[in-house]
PDB file of N, CA and C in Angstrom:
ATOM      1  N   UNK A   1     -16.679   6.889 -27.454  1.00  0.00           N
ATOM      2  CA  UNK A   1     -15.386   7.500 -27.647  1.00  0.00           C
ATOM      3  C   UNK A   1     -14.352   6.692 -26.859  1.00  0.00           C
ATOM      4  N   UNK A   2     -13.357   6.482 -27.582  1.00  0.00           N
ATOM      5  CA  UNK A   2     -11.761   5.721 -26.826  1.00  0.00           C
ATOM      6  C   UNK A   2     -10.979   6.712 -26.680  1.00  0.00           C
ATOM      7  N   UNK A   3     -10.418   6.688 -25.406  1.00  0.00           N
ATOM      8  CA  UNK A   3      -9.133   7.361 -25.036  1.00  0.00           C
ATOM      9  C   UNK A   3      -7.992   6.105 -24.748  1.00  0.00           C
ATOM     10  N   UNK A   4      -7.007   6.183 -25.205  1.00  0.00           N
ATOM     11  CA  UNK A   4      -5.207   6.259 -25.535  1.00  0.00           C
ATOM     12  C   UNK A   4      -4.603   6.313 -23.729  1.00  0.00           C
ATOM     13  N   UNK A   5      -4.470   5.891 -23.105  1.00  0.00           N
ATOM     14  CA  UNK A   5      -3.652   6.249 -22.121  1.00  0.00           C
ATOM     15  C   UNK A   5      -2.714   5.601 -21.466  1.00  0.00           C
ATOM     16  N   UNK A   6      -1.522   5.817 -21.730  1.00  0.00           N
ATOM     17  CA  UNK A   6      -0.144   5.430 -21.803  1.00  0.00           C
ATOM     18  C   UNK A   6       0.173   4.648 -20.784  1.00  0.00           C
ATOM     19  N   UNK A   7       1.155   3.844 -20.566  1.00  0.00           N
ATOM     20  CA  UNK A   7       1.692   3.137 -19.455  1.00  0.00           C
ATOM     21  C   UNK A   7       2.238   4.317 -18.534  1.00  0.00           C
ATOM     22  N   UNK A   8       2.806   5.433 -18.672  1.00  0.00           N
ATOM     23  CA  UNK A   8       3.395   6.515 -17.443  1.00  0.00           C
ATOM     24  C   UNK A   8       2.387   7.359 -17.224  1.00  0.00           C
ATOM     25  N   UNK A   9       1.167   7.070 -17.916  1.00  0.00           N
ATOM     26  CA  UNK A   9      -0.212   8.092 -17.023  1.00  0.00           C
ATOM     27  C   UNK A   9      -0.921   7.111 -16.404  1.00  0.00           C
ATOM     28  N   UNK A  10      -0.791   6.069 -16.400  1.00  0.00           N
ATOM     29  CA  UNK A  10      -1.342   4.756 -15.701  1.00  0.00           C
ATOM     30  C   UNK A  10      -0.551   4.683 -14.667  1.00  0.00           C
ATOM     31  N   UNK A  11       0.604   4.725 -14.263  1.00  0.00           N
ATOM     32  CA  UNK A  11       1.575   4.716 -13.178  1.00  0.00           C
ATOM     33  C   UNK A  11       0.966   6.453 -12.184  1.00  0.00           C
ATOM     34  N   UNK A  12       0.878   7.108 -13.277  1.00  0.00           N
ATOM     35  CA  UNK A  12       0.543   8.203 -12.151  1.00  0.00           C
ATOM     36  C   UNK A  12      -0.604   8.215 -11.964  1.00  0.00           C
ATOM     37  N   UNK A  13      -1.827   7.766 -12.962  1.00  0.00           N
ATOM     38  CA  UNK A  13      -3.141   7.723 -11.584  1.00  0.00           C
ATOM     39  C   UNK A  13      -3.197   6.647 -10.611  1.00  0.00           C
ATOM     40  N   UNK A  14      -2.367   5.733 -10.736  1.00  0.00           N
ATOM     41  CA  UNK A  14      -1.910   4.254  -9.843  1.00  0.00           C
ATOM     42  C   UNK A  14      -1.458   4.999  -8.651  1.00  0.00           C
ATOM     43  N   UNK A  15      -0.290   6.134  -8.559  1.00  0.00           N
ATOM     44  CA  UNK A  15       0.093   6.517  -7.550  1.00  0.00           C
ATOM     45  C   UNK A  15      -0.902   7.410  -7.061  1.00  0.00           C
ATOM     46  N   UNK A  16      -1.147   8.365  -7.788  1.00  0.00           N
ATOM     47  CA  UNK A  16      -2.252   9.264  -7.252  1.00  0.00           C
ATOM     48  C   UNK A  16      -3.318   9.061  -6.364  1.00  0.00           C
ATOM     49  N   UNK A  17      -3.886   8.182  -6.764  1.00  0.00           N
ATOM     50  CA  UNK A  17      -4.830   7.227  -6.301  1.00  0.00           C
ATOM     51  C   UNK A  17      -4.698   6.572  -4.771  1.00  0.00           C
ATOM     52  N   UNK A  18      -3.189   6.234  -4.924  1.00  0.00           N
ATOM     53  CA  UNK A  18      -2.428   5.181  -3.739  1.00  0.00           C
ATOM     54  C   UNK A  18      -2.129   6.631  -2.665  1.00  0.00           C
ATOM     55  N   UNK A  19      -1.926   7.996  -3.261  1.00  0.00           N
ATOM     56  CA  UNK A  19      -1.887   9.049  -2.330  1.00  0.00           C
ATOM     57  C   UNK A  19      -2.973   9.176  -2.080  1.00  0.00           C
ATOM     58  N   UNK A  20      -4.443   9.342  -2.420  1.00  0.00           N
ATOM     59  CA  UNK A  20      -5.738   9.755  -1.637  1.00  0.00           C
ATOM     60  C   UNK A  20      -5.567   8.475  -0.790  1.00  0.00           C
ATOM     61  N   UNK A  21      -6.139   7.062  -1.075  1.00  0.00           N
ATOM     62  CA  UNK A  21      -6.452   6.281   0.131  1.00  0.00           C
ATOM     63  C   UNK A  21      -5.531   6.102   1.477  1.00  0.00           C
ATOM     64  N   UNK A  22      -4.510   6.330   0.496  1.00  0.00           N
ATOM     65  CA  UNK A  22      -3.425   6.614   2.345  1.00  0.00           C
ATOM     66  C   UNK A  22      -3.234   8.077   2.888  1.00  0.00           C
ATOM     67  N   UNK A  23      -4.166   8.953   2.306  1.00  0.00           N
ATOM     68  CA  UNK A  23      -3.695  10.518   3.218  1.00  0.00           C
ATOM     69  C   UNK A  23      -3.732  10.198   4.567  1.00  0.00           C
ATOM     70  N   UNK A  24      -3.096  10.524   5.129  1.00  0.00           N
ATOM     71  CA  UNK A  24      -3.460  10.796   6.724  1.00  0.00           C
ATOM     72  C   UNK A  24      -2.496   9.404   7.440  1.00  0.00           C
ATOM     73  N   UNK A  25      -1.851   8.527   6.688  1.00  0.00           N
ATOM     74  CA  UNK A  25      -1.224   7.654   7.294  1.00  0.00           C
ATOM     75  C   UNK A  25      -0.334   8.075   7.452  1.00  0.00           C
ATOM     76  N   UNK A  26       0.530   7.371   8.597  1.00  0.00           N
ATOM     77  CA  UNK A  26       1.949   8.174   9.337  1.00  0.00           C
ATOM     78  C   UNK A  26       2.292   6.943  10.376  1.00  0.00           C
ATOM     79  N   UNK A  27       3.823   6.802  10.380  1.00  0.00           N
ATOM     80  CA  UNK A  27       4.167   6.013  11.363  1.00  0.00           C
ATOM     81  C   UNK A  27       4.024   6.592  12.845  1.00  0.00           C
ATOM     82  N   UNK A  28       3.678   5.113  13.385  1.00  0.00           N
ATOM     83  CA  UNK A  28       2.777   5.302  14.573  1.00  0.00           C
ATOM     84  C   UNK A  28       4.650   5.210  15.285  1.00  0.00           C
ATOM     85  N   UNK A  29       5.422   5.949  16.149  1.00  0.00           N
ATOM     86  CA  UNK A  29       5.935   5.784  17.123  1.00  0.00           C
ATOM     87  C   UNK A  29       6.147   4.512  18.450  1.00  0.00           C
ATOM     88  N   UNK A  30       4.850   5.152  18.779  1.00  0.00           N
ATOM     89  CA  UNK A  30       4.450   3.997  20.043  1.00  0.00           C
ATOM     90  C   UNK A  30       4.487   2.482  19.626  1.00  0.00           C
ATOM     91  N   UNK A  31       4.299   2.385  18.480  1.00  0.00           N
ATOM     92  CA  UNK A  31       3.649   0.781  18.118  1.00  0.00           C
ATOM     93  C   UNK A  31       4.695   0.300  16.922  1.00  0.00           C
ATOM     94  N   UNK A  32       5.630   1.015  16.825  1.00  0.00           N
ATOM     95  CA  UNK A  32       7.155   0.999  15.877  1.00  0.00           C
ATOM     96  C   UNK A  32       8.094   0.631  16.831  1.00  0.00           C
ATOM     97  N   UNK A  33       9.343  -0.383  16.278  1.00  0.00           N
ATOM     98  CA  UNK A  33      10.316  -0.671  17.048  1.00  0.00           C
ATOM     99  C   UNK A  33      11.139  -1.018  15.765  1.00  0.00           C
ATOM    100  N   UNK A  34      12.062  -1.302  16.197  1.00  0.00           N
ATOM    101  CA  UNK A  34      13.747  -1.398  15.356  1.00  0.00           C
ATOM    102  C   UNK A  34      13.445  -2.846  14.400  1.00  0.00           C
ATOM    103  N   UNK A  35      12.052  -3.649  14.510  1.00  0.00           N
ATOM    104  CA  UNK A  35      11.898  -4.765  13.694  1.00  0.00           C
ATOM    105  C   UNK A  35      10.819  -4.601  12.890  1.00  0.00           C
ATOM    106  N   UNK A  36       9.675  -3.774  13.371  1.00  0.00           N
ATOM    107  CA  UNK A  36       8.820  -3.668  12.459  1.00  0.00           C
ATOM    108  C   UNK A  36       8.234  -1.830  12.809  1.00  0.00           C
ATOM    109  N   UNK A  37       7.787  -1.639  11.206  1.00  0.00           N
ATOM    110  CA  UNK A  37       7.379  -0.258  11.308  1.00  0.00           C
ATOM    111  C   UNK A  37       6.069   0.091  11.177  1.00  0.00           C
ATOM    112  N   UNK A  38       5.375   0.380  11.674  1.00  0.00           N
ATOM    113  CA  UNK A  38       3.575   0.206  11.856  1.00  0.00           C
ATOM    114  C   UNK A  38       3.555   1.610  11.262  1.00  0.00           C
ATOM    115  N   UNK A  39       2.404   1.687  10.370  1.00  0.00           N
ATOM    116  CA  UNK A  39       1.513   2.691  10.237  1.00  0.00           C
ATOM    117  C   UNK A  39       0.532   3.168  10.081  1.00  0.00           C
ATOM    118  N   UNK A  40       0.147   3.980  10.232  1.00  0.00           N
ATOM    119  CA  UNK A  40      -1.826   3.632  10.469  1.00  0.00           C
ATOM    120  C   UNK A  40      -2.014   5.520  10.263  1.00  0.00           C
ATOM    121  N   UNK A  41      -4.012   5.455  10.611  1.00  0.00           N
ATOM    122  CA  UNK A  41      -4.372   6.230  10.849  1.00  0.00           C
ATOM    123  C   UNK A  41      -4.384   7.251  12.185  1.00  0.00           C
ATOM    124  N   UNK A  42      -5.312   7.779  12.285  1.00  0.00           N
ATOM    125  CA  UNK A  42      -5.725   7.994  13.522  1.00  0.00           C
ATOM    126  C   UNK A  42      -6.860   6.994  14.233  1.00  0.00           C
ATOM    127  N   UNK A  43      -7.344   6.426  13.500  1.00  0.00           N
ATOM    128  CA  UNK A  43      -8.015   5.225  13.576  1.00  0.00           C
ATOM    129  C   UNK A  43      -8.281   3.368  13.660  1.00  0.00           C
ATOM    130  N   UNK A  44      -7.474   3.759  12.625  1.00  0.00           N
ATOM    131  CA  UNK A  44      -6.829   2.128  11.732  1.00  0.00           C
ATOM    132  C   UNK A  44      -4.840   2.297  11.492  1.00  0.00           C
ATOM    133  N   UNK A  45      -4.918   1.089  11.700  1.00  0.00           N
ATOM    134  CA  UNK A  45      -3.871   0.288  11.255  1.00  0.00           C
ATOM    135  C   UNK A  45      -3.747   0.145   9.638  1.00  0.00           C
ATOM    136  N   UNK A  46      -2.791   1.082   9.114  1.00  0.00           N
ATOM    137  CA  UNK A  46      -2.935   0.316   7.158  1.00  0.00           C
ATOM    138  C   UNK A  46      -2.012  -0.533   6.802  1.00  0.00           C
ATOM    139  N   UNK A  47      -0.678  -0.599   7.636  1.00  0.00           N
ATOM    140  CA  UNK A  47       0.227  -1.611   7.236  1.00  0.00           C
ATOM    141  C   UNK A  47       0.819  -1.369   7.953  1.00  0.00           C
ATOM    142  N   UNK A  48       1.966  -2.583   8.305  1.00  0.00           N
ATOM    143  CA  UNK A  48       3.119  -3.033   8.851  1.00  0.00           C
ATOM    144  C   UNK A  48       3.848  -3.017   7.974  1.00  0.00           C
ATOM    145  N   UNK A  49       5.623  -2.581   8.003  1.00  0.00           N
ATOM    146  CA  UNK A  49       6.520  -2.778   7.403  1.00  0.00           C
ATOM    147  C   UNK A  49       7.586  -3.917   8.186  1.00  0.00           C
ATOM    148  N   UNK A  50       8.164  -4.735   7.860  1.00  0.00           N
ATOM    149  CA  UNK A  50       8.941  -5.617   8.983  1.00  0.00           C
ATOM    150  C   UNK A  50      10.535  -5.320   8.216  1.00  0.00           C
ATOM    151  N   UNK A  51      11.669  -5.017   9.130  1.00  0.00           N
ATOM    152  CA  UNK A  51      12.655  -4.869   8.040  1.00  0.00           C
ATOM    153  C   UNK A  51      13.341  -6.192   8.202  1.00  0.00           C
ATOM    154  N   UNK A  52      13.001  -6.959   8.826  1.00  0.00           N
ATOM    155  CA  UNK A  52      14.056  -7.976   8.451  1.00  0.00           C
ATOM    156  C   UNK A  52      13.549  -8.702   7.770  1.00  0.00           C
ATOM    157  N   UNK A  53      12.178  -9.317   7.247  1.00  0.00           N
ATOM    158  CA  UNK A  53      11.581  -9.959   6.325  1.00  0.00           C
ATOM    159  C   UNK A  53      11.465  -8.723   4.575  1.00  0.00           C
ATOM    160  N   UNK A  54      11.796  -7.837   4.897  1.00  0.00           N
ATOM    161  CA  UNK A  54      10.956  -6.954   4.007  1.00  0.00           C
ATOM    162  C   UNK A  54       9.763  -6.981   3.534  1.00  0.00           C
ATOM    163  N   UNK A  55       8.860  -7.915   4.357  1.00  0.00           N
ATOM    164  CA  UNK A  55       7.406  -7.711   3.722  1.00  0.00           C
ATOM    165  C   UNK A  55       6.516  -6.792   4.378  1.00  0.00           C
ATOM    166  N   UNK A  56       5.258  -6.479   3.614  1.00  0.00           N
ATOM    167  CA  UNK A  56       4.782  -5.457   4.043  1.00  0.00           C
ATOM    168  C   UNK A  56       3.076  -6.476   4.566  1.00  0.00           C
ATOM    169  N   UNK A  57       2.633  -5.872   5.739  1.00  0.00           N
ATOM    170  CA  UNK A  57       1.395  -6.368   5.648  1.00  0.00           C
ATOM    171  C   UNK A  57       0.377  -5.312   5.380  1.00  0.00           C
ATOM    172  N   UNK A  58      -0.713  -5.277   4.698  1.00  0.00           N
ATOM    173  CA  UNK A  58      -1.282  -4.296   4.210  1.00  0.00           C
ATOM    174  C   UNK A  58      -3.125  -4.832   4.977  1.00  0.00           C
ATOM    175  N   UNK A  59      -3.745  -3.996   5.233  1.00  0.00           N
ATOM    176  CA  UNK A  59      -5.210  -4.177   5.950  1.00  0.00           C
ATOM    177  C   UNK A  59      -5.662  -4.277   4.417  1.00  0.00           C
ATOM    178  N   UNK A  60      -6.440  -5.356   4.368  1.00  0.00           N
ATOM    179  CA  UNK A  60      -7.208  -5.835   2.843  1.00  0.00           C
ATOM    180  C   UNK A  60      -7.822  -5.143   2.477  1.00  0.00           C
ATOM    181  N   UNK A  61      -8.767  -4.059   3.320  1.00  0.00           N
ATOM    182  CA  UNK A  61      -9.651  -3.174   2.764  1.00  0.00           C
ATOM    183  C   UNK A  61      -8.990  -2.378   1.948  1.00  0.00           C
ATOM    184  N   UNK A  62      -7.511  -1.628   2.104  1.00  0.00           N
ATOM    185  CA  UNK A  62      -6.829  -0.786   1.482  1.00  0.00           C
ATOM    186  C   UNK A  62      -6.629  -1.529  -0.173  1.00  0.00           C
ATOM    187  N   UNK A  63      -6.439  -2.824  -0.410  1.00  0.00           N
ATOM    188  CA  UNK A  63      -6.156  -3.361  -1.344  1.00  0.00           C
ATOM    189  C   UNK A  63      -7.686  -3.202  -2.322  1.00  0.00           C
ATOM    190  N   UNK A  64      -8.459  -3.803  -1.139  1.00  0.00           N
ATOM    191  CA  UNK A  64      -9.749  -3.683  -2.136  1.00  0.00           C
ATOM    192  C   UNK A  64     -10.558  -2.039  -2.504  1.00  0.00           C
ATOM    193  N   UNK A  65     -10.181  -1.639  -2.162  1.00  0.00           N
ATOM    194  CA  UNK A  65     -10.451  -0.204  -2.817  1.00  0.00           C
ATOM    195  C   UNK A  65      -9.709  -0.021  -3.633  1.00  0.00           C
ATOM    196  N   UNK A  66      -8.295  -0.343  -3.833  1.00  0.00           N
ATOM    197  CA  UNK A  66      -7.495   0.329  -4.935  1.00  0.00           C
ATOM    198  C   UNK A  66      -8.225  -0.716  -6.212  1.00  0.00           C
ATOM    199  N   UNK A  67      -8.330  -2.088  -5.799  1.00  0.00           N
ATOM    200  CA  UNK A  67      -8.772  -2.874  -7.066  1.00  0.00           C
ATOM    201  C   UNK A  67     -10.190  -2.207  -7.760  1.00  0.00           C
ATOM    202  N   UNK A  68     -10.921  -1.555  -6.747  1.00  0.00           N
ATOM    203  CA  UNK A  68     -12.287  -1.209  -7.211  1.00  0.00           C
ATOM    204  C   UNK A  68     -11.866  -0.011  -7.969  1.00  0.00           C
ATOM    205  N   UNK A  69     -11.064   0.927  -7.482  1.00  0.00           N
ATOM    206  CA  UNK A  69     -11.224   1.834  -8.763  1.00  0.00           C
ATOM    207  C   UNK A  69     -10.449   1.273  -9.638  1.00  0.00           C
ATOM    208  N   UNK A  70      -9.257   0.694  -9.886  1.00  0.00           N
ATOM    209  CA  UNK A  70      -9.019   0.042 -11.109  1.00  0.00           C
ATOM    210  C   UNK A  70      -9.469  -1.399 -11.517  1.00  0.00           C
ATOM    211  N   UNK A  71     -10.383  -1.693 -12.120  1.00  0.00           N
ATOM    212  CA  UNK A  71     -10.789  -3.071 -12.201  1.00  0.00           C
ATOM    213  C   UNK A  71     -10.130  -4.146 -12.875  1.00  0.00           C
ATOM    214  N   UNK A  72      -9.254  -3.541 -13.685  1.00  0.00           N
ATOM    215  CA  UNK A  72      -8.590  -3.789 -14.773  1.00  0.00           C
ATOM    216  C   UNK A  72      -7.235  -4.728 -14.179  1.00  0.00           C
ATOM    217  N   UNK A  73      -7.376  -4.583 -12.665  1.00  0.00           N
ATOM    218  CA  UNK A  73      -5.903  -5.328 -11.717  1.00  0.00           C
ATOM    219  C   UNK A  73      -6.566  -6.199 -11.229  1.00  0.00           C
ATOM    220  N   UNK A  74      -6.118  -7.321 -11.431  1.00  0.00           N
ATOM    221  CA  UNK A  74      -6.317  -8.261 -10.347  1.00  0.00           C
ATOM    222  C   UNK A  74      -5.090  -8.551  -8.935  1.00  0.00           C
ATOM    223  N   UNK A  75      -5.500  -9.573  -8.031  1.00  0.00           N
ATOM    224  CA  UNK A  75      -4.787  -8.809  -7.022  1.00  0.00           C
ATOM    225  C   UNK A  75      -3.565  -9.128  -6.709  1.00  0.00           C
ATOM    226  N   UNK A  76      -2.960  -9.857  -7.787  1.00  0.00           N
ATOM    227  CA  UNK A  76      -1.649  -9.832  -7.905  1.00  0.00           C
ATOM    228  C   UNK A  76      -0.875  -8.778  -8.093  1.00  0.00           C
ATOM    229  N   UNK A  77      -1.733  -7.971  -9.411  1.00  0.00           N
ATOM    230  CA  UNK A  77      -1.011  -6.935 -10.135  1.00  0.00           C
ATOM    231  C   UNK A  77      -1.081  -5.680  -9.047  1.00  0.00           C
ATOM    232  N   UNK A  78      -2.041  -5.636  -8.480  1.00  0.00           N
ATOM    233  CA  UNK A  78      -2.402  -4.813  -7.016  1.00  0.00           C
ATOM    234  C   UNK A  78      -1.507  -4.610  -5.978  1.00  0.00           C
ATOM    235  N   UNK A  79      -1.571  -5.838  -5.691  1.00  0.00           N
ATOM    236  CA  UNK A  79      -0.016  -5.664  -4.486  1.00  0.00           C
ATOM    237  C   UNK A  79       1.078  -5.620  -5.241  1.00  0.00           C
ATOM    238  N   UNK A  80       1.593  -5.942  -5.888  1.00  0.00           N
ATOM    239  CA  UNK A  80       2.624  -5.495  -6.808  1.00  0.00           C
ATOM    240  C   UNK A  80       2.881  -4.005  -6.690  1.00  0.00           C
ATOM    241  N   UNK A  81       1.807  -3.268  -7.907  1.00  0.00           N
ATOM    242  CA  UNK A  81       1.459  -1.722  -7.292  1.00  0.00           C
ATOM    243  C   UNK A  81       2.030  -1.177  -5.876  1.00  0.00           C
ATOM    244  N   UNK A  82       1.010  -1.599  -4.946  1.00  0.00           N
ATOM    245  CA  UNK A  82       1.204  -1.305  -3.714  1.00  0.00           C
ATOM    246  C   UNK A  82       2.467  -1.041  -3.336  1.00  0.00           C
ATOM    247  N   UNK A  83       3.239  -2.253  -3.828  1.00  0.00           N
ATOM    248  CA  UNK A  83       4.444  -2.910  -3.113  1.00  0.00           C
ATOM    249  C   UNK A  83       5.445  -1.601  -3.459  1.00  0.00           C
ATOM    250  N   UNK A  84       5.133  -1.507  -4.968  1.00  0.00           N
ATOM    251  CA  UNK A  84       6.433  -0.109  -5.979  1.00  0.00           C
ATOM    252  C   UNK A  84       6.249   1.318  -5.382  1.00  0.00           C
ATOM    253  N   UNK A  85       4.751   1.393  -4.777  1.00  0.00           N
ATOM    254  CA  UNK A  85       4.457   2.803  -4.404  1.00  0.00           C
ATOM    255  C   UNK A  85       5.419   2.835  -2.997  1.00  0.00           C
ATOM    256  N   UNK A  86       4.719   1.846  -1.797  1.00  0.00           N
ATOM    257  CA  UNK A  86       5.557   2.198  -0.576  1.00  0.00           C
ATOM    258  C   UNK A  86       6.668   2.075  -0.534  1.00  0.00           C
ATOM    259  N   UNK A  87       7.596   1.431  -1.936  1.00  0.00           N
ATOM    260  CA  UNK A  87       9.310   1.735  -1.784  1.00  0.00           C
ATOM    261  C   UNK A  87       9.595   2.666  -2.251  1.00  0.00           C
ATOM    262  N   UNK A  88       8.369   3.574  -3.447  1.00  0.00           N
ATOM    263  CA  UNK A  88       8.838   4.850  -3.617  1.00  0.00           C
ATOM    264  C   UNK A  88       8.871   6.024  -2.880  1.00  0.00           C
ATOM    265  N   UNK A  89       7.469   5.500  -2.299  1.00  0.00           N
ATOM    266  CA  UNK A  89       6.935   6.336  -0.648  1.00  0.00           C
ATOM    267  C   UNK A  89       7.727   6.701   0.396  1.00  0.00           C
ATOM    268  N   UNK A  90       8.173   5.584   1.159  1.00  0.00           N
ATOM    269  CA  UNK A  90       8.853   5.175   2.382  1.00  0.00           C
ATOM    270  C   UNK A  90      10.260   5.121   2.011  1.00  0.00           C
ATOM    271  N   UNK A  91      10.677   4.409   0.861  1.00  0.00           N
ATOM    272  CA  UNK A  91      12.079   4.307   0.975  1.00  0.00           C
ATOM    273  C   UNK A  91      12.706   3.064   1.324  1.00  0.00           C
ATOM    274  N   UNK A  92      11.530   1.976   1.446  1.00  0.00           N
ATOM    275  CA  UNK A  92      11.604  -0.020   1.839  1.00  0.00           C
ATOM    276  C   UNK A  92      11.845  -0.517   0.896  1.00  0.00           C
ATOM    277  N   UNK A  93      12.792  -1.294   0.766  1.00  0.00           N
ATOM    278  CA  UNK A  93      12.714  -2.429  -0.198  1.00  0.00           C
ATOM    279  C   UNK A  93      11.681  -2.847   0.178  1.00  0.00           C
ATOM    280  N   UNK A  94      10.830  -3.146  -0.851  1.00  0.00           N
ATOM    281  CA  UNK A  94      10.199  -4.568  -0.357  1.00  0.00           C
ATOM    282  C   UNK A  94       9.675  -5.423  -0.980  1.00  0.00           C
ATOM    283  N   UNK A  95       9.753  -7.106  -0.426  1.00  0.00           N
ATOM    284  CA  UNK A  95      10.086  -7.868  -0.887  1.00  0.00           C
ATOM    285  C   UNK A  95       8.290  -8.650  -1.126  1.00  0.00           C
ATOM    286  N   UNK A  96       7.497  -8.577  -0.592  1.00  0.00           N
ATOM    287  CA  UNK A  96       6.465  -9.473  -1.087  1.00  0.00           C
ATOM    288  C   UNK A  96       5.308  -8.292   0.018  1.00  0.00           C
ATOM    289  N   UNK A  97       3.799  -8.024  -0.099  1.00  0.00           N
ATOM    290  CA  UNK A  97       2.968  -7.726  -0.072  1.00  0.00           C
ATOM    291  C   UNK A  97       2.088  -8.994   0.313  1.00  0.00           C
ATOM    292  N   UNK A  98       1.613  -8.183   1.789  1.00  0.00           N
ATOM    293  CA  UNK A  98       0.670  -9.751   2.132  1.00  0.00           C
ATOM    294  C   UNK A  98      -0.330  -9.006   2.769  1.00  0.00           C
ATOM    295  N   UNK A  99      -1.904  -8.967   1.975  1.00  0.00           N
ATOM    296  CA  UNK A  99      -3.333  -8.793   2.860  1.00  0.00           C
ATOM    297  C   UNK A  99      -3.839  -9.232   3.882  1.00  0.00           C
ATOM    298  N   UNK A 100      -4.158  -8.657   4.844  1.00  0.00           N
ATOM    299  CA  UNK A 100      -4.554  -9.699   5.881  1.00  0.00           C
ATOM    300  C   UNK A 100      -5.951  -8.937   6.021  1.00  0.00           C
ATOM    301  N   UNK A 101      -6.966  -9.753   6.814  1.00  0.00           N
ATOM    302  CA  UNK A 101      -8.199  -9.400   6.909  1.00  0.00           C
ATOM    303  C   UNK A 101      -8.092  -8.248   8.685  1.00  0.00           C
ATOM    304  N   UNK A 102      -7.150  -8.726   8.975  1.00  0.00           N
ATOM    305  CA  UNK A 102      -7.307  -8.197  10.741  1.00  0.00           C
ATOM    306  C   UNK A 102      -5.847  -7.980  10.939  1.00  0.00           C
ATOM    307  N   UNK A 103      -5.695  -6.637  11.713  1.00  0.00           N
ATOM    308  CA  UNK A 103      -4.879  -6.238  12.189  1.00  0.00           C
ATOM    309  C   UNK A 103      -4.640  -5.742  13.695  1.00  0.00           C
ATOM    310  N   UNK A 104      -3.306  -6.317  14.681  1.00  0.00           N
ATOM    311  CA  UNK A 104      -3.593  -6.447  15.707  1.00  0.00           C
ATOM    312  C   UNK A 104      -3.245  -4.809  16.097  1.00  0.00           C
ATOM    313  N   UNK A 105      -3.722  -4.404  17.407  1.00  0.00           N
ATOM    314  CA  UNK A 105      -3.648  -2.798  17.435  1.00  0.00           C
ATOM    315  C   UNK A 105      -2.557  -2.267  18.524  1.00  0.00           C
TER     316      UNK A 105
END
């Protein structure tokens, strides 16, 4: 059996999706300043926002989970994603999406 599913129900399990793996993230205070905006878990670090570059750095694992449930992205189209959710999220422009393997704490 084929199912039909539209480009604006693809955007909302894209976001949906991008809301479970980030529940629980929240800007960290302590580790935020007037140049860059950190946010994390209670655990982990999931991204940096920088406002004067507008890029975002994102912990790779977060990327590679979103690619695993959609396989269908490669990881261009991924951070892209990423990139549309946290300006819809947060309220950032932002300008380019960059994975890094390690994040400093």
């Amino acid at each position: 059996m084929k199912y039909l599913i539209t480009e604006s129900q693809l955007d909302k399990a894209y976001s949906k999706y991008l809301d479970h793996i980030f529940d629980g993230v929240h800007m960290d205070p302590l580790k935020s300043y007037f140049r860059y905006k950190v946010y994390s878990t209670d655990e982990m670090r999931a991204f940096t926002y920088s406002v004067l570059s507008k890029d975002v750095y994102i912990f790779e694992m977060f990327v590679e989970e979103f690619k695993d449930m959609f396989v269908n992205l490669d990881s261009e189209e991924a951070l892209d994603i990423i990139g549309k959710w946290i300006e819809d999220k947060y309220g950032y422009p932002v300008r380019d999406v960059i994975p890094v393997d390690t994040m400093s704490t």
